[in-house]
PDB file of N, CA and C in Angstrom:
ATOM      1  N   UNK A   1     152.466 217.803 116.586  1.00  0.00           N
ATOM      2  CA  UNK A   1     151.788 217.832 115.319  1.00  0.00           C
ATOM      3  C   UNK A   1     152.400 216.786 114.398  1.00  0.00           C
ATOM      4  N   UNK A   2     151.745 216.080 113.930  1.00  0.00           N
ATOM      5  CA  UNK A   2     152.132 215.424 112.515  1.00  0.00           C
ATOM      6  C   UNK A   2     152.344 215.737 111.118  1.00  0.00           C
ATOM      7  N   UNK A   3     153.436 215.854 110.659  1.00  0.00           N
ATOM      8  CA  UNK A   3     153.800 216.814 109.313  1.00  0.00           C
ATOM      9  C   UNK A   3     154.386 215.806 108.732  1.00  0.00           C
ATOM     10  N   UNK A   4     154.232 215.332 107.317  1.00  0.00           N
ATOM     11  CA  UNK A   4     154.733 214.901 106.141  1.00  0.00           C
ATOM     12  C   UNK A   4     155.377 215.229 105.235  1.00  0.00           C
ATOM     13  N   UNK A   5     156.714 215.389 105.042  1.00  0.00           N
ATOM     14  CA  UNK A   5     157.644 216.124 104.093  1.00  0.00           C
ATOM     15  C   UNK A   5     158.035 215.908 102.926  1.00  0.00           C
ATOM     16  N   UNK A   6     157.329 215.984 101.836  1.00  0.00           N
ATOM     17  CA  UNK A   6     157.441 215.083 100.521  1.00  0.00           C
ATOM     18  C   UNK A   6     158.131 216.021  99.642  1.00  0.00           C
ATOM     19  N   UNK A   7     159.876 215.064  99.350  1.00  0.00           N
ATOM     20  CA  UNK A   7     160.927 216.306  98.429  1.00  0.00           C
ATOM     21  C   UNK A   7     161.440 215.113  97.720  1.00  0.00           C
ATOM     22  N   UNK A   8     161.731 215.232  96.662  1.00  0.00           N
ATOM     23  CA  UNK A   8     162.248 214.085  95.995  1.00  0.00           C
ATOM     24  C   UNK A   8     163.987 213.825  96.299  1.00  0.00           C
ATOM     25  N   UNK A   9     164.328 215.463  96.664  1.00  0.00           N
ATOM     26  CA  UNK A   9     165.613 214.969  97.331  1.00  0.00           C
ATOM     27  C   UNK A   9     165.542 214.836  98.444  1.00  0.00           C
ATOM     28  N   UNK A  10     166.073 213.581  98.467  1.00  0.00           N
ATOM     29  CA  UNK A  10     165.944 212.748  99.927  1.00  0.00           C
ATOM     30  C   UNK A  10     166.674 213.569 100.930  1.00  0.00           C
ATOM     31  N   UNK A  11     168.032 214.235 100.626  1.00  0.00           N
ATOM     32  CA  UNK A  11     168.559 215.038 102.048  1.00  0.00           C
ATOM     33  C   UNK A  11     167.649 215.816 102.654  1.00  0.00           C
ATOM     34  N   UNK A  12     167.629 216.849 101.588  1.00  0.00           N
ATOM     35  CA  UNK A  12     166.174 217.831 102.368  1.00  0.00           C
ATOM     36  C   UNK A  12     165.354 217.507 102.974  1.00  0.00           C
ATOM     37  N   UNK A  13     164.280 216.433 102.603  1.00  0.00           N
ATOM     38  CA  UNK A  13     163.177 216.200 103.395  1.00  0.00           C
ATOM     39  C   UNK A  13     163.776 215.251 104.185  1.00  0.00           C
ATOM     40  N   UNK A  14     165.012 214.663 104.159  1.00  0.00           N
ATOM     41  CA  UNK A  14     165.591 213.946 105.807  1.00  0.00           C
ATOM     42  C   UNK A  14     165.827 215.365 106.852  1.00  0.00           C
ATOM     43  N   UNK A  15     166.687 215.800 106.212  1.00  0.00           N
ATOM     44  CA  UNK A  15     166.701 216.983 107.251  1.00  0.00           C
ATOM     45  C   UNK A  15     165.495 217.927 107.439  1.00  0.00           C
ATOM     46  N   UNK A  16     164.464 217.991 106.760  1.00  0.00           N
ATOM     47  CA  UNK A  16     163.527 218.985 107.208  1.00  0.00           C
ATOM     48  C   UNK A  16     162.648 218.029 107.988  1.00  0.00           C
ATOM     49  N   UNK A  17     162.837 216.969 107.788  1.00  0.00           N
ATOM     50  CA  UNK A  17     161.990 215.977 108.887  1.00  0.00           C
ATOM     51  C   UNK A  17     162.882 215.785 110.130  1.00  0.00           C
ATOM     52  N   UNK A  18     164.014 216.430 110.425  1.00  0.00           N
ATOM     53  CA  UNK A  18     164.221 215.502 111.238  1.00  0.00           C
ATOM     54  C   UNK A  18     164.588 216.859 112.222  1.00  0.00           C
ATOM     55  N   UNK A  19     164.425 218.196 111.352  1.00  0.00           N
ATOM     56  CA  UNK A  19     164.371 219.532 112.232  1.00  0.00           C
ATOM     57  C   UNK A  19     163.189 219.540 113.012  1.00  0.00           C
ATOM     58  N   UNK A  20     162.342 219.373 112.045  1.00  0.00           N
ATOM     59  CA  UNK A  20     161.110 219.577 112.653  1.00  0.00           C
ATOM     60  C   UNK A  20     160.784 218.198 114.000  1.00  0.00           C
ATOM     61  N   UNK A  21     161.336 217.005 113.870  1.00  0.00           N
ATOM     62  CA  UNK A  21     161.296 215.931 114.803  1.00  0.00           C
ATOM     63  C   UNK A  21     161.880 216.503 116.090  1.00  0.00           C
ATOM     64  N   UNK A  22     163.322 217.558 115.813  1.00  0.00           N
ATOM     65  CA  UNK A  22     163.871 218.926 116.842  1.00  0.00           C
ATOM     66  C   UNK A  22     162.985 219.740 117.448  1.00  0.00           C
ATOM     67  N   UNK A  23     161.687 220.363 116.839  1.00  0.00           N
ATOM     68  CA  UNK A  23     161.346 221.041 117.512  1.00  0.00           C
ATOM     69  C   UNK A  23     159.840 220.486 118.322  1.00  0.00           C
ATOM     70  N   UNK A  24     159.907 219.414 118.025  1.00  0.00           N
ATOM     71  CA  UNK A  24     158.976 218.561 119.235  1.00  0.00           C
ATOM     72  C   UNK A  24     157.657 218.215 117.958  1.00  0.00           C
ATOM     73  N   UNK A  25     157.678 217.549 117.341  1.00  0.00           N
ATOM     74  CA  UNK A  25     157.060 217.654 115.936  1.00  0.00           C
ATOM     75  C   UNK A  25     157.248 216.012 115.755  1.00  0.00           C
ATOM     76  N   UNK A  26     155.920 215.242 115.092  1.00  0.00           N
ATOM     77  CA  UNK A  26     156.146 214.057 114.489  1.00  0.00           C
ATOM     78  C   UNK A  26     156.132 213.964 113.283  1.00  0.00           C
ATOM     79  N   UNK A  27     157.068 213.923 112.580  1.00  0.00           N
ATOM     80  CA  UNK A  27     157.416 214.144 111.133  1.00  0.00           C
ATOM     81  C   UNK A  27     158.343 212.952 110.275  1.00  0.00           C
ATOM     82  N   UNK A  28     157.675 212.848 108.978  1.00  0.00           N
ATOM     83  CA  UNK A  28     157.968 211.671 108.306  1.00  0.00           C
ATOM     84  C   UNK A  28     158.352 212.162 107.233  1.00  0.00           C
ATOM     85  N   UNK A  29     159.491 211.687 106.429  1.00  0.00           N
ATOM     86  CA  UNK A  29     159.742 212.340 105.079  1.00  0.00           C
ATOM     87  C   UNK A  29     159.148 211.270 103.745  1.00  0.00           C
ATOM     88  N   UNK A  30     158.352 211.229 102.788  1.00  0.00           N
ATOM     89  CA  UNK A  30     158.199 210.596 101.590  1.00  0.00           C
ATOM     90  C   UNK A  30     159.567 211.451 100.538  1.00  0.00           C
ATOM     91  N   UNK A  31     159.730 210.595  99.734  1.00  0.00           N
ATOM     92  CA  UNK A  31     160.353 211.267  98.501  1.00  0.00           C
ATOM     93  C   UNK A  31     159.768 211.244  96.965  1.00  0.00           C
ATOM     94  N   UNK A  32     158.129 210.698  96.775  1.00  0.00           N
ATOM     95  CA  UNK A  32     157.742 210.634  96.499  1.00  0.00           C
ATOM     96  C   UNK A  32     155.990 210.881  96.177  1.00  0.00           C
ATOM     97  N   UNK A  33     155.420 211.196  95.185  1.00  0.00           N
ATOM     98  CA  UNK A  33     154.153 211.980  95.385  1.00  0.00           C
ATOM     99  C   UNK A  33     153.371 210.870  95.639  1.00  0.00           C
ATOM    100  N   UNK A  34     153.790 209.371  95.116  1.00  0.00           N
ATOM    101  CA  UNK A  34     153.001 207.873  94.918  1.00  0.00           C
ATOM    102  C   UNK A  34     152.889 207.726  96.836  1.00  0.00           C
ATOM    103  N   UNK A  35     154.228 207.222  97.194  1.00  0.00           N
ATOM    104  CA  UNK A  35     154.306 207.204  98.555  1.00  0.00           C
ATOM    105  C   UNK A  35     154.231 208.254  99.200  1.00  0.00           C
ATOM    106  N   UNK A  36     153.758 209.338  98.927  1.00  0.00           N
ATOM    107  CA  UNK A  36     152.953 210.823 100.060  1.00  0.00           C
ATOM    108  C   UNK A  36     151.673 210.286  99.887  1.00  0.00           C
ATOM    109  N   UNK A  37     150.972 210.168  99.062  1.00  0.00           N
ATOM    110  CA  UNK A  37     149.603 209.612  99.165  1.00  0.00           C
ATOM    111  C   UNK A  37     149.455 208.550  99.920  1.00  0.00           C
ATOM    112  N   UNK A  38     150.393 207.258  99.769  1.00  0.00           N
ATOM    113  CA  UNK A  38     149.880 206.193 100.617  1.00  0.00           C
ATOM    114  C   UNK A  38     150.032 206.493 102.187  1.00  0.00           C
ATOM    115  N   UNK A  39     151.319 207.341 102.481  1.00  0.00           N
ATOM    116  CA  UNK A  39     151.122 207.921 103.756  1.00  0.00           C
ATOM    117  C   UNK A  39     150.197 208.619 104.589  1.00  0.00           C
ATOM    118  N   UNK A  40     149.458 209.489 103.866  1.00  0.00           N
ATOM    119  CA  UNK A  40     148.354 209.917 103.666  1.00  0.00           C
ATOM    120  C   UNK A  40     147.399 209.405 104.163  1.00  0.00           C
ATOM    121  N   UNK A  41     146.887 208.501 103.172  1.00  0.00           N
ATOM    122  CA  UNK A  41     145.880 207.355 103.257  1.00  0.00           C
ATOM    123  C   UNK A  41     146.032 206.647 104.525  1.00  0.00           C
ATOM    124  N   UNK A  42     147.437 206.276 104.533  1.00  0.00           N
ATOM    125  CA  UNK A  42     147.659 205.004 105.980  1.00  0.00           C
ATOM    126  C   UNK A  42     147.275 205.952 107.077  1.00  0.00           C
ATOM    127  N   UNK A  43     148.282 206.819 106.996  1.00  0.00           N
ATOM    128  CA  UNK A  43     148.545 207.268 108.987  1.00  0.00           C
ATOM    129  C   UNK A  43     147.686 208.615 108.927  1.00  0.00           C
ATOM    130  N   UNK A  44     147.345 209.689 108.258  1.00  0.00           N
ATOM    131  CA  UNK A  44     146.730 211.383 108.280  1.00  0.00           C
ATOM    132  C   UNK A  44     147.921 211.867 109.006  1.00  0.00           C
ATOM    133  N   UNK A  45     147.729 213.313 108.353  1.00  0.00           N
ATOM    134  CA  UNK A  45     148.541 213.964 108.868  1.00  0.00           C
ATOM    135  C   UNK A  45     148.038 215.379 108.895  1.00  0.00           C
ATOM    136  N   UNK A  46     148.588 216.532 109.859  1.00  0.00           N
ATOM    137  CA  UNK A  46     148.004 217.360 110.364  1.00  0.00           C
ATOM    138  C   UNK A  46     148.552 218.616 109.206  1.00  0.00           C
ATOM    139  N   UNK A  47     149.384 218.674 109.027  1.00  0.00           N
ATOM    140  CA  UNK A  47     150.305 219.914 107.624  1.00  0.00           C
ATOM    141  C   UNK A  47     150.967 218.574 107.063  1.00  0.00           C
ATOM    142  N   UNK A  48     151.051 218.987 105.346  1.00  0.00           N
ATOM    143  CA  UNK A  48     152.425 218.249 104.747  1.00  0.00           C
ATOM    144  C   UNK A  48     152.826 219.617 103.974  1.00  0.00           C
ATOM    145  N   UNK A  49     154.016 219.433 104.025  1.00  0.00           N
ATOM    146  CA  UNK A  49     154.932 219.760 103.089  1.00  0.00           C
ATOM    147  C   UNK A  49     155.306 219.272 101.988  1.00  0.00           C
ATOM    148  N   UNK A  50     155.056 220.010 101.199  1.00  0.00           N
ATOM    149  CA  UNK A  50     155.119 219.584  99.757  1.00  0.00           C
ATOM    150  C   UNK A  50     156.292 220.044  98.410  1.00  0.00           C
ATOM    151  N   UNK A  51     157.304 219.611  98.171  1.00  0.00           N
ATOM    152  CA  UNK A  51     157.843 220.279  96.860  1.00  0.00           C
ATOM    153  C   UNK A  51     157.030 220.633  95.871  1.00  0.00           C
ATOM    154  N   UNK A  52     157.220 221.460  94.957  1.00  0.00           N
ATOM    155  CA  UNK A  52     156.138 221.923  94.002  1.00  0.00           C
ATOM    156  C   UNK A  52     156.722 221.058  92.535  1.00  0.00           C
ATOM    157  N   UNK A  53     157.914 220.641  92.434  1.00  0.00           N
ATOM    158  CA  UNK A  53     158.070 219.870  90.768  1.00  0.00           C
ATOM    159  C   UNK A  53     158.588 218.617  91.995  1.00  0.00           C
ATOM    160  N   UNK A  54     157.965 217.372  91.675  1.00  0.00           N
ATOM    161  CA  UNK A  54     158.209 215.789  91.722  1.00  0.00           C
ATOM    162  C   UNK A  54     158.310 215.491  90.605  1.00  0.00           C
ATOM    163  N   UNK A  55     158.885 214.321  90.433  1.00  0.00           N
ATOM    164  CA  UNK A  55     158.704 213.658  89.607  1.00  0.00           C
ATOM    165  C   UNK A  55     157.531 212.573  89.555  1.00  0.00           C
ATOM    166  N   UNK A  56     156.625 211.942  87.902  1.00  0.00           N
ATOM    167  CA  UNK A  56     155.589 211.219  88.332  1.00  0.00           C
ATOM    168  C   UNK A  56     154.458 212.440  88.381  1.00  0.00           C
ATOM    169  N   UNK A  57     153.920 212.702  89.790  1.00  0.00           N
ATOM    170  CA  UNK A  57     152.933 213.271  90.438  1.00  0.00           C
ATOM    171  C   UNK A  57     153.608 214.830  91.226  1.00  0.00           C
ATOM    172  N   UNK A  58     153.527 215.759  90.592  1.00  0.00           N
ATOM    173  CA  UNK A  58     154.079 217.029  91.174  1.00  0.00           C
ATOM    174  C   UNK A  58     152.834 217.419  92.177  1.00  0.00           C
ATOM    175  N   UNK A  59     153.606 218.402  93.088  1.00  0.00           N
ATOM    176  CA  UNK A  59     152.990 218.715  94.451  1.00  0.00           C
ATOM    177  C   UNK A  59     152.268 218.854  94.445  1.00  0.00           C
ATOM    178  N   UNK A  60     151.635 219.998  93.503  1.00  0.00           N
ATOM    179  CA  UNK A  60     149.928 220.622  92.979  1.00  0.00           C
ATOM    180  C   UNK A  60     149.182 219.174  92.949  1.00  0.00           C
ATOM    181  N   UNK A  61     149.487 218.519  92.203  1.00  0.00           N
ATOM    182  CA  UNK A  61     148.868 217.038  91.583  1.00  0.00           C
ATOM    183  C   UNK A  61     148.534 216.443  93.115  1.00  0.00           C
ATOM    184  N   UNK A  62     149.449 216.276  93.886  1.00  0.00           N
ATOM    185  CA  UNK A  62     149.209 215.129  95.035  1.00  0.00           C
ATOM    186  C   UNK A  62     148.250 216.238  95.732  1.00  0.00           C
ATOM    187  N   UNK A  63     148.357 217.570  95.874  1.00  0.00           N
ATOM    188  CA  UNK A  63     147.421 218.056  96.776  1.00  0.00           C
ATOM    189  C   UNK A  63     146.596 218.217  96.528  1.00  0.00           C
ATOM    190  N   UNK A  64     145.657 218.313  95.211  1.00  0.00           N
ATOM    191  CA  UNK A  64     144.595 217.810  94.718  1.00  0.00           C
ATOM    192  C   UNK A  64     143.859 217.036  94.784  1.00  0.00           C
ATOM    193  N   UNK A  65     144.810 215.099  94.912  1.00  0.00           N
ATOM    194  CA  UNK A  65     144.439 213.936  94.957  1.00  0.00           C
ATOM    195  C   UNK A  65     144.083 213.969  96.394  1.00  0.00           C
ATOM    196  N   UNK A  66     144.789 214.836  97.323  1.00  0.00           N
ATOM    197  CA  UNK A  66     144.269 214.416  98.735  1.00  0.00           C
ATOM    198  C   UNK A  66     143.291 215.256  99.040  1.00  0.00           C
ATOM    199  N   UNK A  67     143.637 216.448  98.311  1.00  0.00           N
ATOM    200  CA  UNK A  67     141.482 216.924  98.712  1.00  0.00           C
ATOM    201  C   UNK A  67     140.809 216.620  98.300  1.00  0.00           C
ATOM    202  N   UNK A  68     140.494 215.364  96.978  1.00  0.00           N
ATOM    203  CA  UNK A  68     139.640 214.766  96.474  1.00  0.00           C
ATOM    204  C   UNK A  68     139.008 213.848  97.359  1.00  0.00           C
ATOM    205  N   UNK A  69     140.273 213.379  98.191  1.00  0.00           N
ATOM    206  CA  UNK A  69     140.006 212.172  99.225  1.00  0.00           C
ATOM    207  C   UNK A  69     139.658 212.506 100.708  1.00  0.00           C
ATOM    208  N   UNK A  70     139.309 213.705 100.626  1.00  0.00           N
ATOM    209  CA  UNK A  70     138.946 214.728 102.128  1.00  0.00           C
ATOM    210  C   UNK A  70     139.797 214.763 102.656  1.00  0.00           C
ATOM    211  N   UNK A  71     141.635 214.382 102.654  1.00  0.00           N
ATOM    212  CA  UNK A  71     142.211 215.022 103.371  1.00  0.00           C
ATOM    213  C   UNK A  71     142.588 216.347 103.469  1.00  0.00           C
ATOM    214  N   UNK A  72     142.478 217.135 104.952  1.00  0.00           N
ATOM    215  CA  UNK A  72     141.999 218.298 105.207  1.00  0.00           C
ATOM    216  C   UNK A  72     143.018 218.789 106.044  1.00  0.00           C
ATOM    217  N   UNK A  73     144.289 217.903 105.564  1.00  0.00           N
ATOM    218  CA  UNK A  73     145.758 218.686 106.114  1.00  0.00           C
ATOM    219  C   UNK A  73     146.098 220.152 105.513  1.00  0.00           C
ATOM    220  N   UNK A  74     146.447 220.778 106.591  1.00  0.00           N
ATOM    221  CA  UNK A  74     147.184 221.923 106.092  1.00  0.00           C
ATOM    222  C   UNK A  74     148.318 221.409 105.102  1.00  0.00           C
ATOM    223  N   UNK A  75     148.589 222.399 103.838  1.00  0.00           N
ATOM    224  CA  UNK A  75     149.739 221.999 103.198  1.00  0.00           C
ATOM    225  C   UNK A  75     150.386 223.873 103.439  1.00  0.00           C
ATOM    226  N   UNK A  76     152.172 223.348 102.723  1.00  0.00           N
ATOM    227  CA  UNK A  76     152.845 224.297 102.885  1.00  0.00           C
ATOM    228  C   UNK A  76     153.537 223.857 101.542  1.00  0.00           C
ATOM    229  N   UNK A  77     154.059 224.629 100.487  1.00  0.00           N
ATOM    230  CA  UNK A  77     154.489 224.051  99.295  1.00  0.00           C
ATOM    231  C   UNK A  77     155.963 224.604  98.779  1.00  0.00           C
ATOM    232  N   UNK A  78     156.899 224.054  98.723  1.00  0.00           N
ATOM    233  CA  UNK A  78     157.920 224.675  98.457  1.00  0.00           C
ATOM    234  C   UNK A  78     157.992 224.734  96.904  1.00  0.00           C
ATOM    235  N   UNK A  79     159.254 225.464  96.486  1.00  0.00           N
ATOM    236  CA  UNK A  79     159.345 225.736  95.410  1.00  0.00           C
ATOM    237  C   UNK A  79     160.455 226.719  95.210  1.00  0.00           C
ATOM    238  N   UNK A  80     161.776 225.932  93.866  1.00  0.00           N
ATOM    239  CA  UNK A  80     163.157 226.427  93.862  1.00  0.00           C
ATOM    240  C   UNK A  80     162.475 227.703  92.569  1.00  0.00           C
ATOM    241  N   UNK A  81     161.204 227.670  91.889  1.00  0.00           N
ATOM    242  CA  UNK A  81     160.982 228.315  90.529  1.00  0.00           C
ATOM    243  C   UNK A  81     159.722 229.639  91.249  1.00  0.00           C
ATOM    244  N   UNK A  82     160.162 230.734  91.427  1.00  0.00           N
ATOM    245  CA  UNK A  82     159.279 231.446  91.310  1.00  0.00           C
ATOM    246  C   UNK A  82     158.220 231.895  90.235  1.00  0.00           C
ATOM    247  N   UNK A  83     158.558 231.511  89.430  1.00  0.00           N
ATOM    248  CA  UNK A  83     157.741 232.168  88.314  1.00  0.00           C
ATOM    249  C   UNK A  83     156.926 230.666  87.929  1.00  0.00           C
ATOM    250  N   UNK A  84     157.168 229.323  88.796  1.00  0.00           N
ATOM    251  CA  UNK A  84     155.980 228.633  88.710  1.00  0.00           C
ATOM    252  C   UNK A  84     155.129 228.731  89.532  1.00  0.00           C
ATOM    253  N   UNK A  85     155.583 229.525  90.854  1.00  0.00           N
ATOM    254  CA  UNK A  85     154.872 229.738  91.903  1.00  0.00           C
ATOM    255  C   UNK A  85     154.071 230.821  91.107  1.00  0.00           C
ATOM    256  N   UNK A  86     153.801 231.836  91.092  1.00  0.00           N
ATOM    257  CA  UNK A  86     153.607 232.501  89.817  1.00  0.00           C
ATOM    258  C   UNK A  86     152.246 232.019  89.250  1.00  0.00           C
ATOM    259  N   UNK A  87     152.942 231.508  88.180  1.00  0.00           N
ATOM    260  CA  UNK A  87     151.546 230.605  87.358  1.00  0.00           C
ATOM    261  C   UNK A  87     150.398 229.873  88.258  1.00  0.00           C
ATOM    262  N   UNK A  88     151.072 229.289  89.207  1.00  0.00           N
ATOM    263  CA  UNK A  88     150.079 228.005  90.427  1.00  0.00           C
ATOM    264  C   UNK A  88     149.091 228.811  91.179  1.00  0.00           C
ATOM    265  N   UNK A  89     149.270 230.460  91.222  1.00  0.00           N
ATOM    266  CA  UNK A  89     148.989 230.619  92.665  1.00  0.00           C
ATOM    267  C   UNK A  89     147.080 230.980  92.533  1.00  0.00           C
ATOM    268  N   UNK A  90     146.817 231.119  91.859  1.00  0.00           N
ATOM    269  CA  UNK A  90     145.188 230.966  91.824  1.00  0.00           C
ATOM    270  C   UNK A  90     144.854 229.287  92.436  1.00  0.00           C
ATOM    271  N   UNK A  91     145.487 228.288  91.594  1.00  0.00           N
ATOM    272  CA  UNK A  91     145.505 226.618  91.823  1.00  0.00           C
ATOM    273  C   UNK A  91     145.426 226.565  93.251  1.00  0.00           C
ATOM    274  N   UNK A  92     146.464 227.024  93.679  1.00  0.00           N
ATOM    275  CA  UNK A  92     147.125 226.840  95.332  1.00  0.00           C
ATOM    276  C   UNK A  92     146.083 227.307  96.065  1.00  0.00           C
ATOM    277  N   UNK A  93     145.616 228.371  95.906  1.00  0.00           N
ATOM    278  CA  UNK A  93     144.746 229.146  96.488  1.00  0.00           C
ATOM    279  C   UNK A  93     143.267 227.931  96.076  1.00  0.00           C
ATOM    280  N   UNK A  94     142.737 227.302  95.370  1.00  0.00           N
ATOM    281  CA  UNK A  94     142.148 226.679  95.612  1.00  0.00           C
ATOM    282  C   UNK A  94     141.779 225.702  96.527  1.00  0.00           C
ATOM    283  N   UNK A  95     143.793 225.736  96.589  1.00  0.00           N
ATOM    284  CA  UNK A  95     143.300 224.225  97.646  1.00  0.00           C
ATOM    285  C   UNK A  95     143.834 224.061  98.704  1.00  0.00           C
ATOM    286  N   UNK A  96     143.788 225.553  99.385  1.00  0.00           N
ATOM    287  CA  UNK A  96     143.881 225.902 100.448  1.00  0.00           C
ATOM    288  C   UNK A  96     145.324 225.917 101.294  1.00  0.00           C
ATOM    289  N   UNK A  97     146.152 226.185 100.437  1.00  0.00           N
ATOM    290  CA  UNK A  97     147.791 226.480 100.552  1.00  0.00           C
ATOM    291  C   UNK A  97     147.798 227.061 101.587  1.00  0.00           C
ATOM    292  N   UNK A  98     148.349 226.947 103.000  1.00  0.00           N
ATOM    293  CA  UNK A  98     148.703 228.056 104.326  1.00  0.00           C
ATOM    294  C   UNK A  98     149.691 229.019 103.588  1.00  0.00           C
ATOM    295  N   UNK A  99     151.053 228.152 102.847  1.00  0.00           N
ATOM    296  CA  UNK A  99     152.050 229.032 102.162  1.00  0.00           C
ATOM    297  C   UNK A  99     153.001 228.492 101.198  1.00  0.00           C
ATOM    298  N   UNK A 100     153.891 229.073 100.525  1.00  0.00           N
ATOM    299  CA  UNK A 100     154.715 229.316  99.757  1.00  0.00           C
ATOM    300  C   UNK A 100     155.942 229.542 100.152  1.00  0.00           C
ATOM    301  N   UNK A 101     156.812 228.741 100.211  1.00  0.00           N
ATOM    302  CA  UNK A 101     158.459 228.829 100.996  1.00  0.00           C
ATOM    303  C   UNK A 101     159.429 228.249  99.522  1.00  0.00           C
ATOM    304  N   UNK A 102     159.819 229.748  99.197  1.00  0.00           N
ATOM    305  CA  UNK A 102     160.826 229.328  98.158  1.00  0.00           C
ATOM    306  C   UNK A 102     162.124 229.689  98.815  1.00  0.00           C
ATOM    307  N   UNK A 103     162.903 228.199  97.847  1.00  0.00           N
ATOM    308  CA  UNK A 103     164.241 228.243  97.664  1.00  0.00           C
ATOM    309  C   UNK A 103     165.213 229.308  97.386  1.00  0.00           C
ATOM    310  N   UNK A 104     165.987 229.435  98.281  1.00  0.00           N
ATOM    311  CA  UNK A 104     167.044 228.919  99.031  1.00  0.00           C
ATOM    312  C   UNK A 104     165.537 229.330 100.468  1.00  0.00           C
ATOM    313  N   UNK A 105     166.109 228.860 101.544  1.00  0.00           N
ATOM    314  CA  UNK A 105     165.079 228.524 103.119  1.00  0.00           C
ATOM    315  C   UNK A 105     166.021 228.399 103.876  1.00  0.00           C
ATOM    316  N   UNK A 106     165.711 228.863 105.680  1.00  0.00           N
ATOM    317  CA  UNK A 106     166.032 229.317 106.584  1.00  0.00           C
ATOM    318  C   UNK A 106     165.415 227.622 107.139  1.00  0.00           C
ATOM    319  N   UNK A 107     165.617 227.039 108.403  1.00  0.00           N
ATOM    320  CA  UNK A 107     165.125 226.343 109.687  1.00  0.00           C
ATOM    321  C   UNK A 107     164.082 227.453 109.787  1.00  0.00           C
ATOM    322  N   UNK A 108     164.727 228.746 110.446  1.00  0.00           N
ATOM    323  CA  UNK A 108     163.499 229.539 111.139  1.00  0.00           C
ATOM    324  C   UNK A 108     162.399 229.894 109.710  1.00  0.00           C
ATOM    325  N   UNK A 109     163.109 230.172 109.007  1.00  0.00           N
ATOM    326  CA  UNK A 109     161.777 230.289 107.344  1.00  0.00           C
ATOM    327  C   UNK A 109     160.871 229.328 108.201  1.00  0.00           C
ATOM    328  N   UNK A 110     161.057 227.893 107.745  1.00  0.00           N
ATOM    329  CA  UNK A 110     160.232 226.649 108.097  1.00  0.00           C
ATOM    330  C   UNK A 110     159.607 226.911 109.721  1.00  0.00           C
ATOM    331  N   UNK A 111     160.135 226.838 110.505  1.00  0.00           N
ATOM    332  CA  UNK A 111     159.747 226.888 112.244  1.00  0.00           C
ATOM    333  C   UNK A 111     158.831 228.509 111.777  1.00  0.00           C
ATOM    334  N   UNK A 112     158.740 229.802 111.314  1.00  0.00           N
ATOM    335  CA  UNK A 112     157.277 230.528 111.140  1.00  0.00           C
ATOM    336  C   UNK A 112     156.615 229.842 110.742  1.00  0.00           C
ATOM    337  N   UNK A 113     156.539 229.619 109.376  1.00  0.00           N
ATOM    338  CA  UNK A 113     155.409 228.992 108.416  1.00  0.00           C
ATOM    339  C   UNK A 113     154.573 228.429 109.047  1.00  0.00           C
ATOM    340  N   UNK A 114     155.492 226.967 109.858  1.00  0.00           N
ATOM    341  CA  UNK A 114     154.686 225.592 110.272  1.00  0.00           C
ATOM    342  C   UNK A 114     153.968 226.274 111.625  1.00  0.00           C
ATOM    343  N   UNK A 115     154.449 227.079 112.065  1.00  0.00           N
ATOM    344  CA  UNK A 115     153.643 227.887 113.329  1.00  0.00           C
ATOM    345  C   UNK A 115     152.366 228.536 112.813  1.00  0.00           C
ATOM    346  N   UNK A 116     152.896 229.379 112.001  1.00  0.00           N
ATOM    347  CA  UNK A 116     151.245 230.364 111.260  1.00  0.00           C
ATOM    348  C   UNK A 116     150.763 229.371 110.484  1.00  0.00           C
ATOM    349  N   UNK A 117     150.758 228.316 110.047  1.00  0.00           N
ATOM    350  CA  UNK A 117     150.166 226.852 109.164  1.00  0.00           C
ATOM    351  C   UNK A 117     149.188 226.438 110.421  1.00  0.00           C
ATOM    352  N   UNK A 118     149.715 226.067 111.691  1.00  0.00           N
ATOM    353  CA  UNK A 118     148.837 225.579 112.294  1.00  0.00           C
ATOM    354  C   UNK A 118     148.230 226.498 113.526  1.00  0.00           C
ATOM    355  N   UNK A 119     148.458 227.910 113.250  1.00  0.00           N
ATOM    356  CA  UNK A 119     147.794 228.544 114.680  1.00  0.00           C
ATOM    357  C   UNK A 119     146.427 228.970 114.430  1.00  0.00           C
TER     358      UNK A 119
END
């Protein structure tokens, strides 16, 4: 599967890209909502992962811009603020969120999700 990991901190989405590259997965990390879109645009991707506050363009924002543009990736959206998850979740639910993985996260947290995301 092809998954896109867009976290503005770069460790995380190195390492959550490069777990998921572990479990037999083609996965790319952006650190950015500007460059998640152009990734997007260039290559498609099958799930992205999304932080929920970026800077610029926050997660909600880019997953919007890509269902505007028919991309019809599964997303999965993280988030360190419950109580913005909270406020979003009608939004999310619009636009077709598989899930919600808040901070602090497990490998195996991530390895369910991305399983029930794409089964």
């Amino acid at each position: 599967m092809r998954i896109l990991v867009v976290d503005d901190n770069r460790l995380l989405a190195t390492c959550l890209a490069d777990h998921l590259i572990s479990r037999g997965h083609q996965a790319v990390a952006a650190f950015d909502g500007h460059l998640a879109e152009i990734f997007c645009d260039r290559d498609g991707y099958d799930l992205v992962v999304i932080d929920m506050v970026l800077p610029e363009v926050d997660g909600v924002d880019l997953l919007e811009r890509l269902r505007q543009k028919q991309h019809r990736c599964r997303a999965i959206i993280i988030t360190g603020f419950s109580e913005l998850h909270e406020k979003e979740t009608e939004r999310l639910s619009h636009l077709d969120v598989a899930a919600v993985l808040e901070k602090p996260f497990s490998f195996s947290d991530v390895d369910a999700l991305v399983e029930r995301a794409t089964a």
